[in-house]
Protein backbone atom coordinates (compact mmCIF):
# COMPACT_ATOMS: atom_id res chain seq x y z
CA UNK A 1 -24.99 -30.10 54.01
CA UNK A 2 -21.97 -30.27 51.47
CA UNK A 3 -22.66 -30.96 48.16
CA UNK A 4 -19.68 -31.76 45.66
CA UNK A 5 -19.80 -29.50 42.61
CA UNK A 6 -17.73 -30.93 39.18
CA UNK A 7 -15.86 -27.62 37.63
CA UNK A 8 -17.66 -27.28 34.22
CA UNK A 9 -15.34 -26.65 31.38
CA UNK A 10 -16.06 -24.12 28.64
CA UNK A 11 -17.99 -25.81 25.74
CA UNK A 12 -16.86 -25.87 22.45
CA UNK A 13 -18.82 -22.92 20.04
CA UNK A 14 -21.60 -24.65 18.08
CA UNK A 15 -20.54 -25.02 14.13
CA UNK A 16 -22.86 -22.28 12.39
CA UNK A 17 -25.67 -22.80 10.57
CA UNK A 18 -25.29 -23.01 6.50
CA UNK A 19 -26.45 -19.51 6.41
CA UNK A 20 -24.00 -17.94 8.67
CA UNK A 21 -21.93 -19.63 6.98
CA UNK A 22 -22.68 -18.48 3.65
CA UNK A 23 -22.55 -14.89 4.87
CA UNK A 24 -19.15 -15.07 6.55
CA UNK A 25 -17.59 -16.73 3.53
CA UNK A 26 -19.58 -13.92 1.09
CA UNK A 27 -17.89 -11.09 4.05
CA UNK A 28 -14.76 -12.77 3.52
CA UNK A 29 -14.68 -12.63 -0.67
CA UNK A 30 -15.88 -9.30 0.05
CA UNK A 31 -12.76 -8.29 2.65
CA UNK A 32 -10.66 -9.28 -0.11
CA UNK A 33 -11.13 -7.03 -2.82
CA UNK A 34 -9.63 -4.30 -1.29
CA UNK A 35 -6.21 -6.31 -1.44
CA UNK A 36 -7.00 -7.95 -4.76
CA UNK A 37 -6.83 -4.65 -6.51
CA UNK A 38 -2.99 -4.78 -5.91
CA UNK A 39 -2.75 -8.38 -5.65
CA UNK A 40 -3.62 -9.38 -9.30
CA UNK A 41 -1.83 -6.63 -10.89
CA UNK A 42 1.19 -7.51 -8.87
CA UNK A 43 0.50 -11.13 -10.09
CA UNK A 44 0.40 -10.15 -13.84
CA UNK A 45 3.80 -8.38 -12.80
CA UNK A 46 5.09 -11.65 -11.90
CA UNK A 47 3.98 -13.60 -15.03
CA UNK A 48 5.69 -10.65 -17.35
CA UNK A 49 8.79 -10.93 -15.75
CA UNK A 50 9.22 -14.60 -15.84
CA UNK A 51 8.80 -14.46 -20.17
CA UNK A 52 10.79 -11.35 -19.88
CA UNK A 53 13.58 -13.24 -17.88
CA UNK A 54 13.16 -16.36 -20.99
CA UNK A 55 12.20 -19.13 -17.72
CA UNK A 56 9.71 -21.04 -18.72
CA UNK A 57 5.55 -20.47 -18.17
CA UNK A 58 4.92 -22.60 -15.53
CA UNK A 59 7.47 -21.04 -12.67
CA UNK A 60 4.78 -18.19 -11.93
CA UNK A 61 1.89 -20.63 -10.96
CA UNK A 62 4.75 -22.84 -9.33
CA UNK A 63 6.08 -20.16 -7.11
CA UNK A 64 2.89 -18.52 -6.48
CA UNK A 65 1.23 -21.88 -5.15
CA UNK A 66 5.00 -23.02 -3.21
CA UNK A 67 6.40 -19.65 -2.19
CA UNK A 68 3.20 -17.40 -1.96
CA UNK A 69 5.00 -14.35 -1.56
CA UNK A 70 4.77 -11.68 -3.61
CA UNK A 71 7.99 -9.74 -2.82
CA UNK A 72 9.93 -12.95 -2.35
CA UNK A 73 8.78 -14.44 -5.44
CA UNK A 74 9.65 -11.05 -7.90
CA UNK A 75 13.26 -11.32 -6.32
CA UNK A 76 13.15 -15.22 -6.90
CA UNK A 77 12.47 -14.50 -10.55
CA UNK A 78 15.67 -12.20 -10.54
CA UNK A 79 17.39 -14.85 -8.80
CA UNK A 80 16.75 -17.84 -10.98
CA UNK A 81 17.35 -15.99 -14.33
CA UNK A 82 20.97 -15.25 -13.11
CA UNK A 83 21.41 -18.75 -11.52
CA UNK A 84 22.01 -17.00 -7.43
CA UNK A 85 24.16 -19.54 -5.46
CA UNK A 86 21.59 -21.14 -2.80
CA UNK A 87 23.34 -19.87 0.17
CA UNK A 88 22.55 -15.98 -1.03
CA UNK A 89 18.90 -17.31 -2.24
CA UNK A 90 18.10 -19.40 1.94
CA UNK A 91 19.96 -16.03 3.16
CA UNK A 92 17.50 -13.70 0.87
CA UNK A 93 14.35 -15.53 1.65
CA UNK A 94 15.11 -15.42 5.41
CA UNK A 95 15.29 -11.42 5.80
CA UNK A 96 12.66 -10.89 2.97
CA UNK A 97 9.96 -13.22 5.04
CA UNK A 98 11.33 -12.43 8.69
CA UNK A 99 8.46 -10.11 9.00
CA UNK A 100 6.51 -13.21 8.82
CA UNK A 101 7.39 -14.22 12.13
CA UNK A 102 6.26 -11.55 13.85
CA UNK A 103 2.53 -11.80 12.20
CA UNK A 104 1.84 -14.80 14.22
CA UNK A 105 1.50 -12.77 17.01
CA UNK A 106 -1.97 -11.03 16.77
CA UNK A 107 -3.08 -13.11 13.31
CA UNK A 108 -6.57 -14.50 14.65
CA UNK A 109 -5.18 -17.83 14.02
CA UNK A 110 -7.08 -19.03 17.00
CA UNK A 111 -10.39 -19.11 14.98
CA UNK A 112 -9.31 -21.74 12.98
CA UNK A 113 -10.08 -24.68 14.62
CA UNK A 114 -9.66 -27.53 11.84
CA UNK A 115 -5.88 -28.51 11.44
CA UNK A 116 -5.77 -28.50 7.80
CA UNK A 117 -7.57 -25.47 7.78
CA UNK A 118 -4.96 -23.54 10.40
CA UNK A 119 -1.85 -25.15 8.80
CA UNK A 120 -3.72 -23.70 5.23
CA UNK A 121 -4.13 -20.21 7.07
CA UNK A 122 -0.53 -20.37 8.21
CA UNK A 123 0.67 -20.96 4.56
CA UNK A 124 -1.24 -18.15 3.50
CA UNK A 125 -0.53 -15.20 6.14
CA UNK A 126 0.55 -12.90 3.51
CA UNK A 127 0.56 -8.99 4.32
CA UNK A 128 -2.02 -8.34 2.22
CA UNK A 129 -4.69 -10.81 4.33
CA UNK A 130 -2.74 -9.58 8.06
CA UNK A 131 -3.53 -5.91 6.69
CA UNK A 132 -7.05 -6.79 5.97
CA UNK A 133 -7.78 -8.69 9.06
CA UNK A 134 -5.99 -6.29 11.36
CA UNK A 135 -8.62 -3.62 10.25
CA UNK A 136 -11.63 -5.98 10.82
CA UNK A 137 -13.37 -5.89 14.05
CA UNK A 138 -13.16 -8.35 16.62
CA UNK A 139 -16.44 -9.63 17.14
CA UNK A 140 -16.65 -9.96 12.88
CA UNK A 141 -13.34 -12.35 12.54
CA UNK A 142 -14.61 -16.01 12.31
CA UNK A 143 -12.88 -18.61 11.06
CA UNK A 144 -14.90 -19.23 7.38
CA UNK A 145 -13.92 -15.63 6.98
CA UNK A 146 -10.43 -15.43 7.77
CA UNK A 147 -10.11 -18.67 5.42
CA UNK A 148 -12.38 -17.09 2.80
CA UNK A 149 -10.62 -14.22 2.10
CA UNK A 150 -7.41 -15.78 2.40
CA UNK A 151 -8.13 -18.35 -0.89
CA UNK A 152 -9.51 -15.23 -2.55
CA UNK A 153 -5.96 -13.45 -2.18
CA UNK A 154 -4.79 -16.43 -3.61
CA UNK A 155 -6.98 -16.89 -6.35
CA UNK A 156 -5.86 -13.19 -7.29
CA UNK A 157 -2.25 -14.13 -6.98
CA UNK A 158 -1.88 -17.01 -8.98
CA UNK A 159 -4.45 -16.03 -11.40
CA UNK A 160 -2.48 -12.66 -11.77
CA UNK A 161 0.42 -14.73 -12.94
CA UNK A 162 -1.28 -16.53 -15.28
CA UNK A 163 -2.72 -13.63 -16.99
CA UNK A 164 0.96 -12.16 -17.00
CA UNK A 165 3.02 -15.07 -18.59
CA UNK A 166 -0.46 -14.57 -21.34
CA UNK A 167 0.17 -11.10 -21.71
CA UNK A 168 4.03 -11.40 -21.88
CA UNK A 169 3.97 -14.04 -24.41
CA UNK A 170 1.86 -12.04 -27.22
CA UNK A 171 3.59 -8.87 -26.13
CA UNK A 172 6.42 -7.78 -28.70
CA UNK A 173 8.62 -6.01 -26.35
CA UNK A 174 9.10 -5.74 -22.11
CA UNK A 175 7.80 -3.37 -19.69
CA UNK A 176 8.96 -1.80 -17.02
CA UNK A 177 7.66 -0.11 -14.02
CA UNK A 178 5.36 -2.82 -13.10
CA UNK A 179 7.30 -3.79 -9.72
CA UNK A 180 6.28 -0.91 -8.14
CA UNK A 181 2.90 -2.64 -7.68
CA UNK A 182 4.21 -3.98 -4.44
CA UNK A 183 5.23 -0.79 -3.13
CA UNK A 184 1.97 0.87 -4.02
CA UNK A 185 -0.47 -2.13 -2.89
CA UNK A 186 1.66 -1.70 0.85
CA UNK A 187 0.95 2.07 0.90
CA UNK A 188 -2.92 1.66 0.22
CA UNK A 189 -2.69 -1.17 2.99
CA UNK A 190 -1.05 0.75 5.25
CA UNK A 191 -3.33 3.77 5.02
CA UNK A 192 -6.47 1.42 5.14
CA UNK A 193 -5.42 0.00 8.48
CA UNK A 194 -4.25 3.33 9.90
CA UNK A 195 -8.02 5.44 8.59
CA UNK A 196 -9.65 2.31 10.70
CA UNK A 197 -7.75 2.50 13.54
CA UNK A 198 -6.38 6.05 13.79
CA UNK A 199 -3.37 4.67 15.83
CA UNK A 200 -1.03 7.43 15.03
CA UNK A 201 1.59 6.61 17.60
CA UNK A 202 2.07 3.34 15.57
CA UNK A 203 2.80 5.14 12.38
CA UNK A 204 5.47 7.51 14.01
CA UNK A 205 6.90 4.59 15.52
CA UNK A 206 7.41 2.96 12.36
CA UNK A 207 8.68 5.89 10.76
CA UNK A 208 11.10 6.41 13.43
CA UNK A 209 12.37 2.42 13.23
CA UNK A 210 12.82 2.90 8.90
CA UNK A 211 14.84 6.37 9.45
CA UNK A 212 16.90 4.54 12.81
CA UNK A 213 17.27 1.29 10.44
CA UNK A 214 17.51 3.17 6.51
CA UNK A 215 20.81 5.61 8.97
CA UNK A 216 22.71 3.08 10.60
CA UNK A 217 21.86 -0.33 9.02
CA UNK A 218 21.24 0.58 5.17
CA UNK A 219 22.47 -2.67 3.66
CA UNK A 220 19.98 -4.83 6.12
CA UNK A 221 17.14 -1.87 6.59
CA UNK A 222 14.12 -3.98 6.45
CA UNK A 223 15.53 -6.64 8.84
CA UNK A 224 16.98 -3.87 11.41
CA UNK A 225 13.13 -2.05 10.83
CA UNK A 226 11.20 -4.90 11.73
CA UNK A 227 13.37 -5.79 15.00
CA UNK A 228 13.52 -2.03 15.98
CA UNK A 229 9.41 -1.67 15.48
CA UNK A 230 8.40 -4.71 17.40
CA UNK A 231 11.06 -3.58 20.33
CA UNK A 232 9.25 -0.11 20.34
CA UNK A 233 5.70 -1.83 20.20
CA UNK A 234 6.52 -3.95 22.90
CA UNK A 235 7.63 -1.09 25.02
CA UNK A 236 4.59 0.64 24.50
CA UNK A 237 2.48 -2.17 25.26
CA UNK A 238 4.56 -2.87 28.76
CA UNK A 239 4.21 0.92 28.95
CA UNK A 240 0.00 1.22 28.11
CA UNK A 241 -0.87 -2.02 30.71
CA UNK A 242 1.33 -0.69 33.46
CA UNK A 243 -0.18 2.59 33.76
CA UNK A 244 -3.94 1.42 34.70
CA UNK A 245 -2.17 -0.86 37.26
CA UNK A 246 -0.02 2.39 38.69
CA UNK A 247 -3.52 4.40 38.59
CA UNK A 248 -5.62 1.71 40.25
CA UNK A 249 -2.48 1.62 43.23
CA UNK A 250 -2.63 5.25 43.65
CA UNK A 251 -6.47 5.29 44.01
């Protein structure tokens, strides 16, 4: 006798209880701090050099909460002060934020289930949050954490700024040095994610992509970098799933 059997589709994960809750969003504050150490420094860096510049207060909270990116938005500064044509300013933010693009690709954006809360996410997939969240473990990534630590970063960021334009205004004089934040807050990032992982191909092969790119392409290095790394990676990753397959054959 034949019996008819509807295919079951996957059901949708329960929404966690208030206390799982709590602790995801209290793991996510907590995976920030790491990054906040740079973040609000580089913030305060951001609010000095808009006095500095003479622009007006308000452009560091505007570009922190419109742009959110902290590279972009210390060049922006730069860029406003000297009134940059808008052609060189679209052309500027397009290679500084290209890197962006290539995030999306293993960002746990797929935790986010809400709309508002993955277009939110989206806006705020800064390196300092892919860094953090690249070093996390897979079965600890939810969705309340991602977003947690993501509106802590920001919370840093703007409240960095605030604190600078503060600072700047009672200070008698300008200082200098304090852009190097940015290079300093990638380094720790970078050596975070590599202690966790220990993926030491990865780091030559980005090494090898800035020396190809700083060589041959020094007026565009970051952009040639980033294409050159993600070429490499991808070749590796054809490279890593083909050889179980070849094994398997062979056995």
């Amino acid at each position: 006798m034949r019996h008819d059997v509807l295919p079951q589709t996957a059901a949708p994960d329960p929404a966690p209880a208030p206390d799982v809750r709590r602790q995801r969003i209290t793991a996510g504050v907590r995976d920030s701090f790491s990054a906040g150490l740079g973040i609000f420094p580089l913030g305060i860096a951001l609010g000095l050099l808009v006095i500095q510049a003479g622009l007006p207060w308000w452009l560091a909270p505007a570009l922190s909460l419109s742009a959110f990116a902290g590279s972009l938005e210390l060049l922006l500064v730069g860029m406003v002060a000297t009134v940059t044509p808008l052609a060189s300013v679209a052309l500027t933010v397009l290679v500084v934020n290209f890197r962006h693009v290539f995030y999306a690709f293993s960002f746990p954006l797929h935790l986010v289930r809400n709309p508002f809360a993955k277009a939110y996410a989206v806006y705020a997939m800064i390196d300092e949050a892919y860094a953090v969240s690249a070093s996390l473990p897979e079965a600890e990534r939810s969705a309340h954490r991602l977003l947690a630590m993501q509106i802590a970063c920001e919370i840093y960021w703007v409240g960095g700024g605030l604190a600078g334009v503060a600072l700047g205004a009672a200070l008698p004089g300008p200082i200098k040095g304090l852009e190097f934040a940015l290079c300093a807050l990638f380094t720790v990032l970078t050596l975070d994610a590599f202690r966790s992982r220990h993926e030491i191909p990865s780091v030559a092969l980005a090494g090898a992509s800035v020396t190809v790119a700083l060589v041959f392409t020094p007026g565009a290095a970051l952009f040639t970098a980033l294409l050159l790394f993600v070429a490499l990676l991808l070749a590796r990753h054809a490279r890593t799933t083909r050889r179980p397959a070849e094994e398997a054959t062979d056995a």
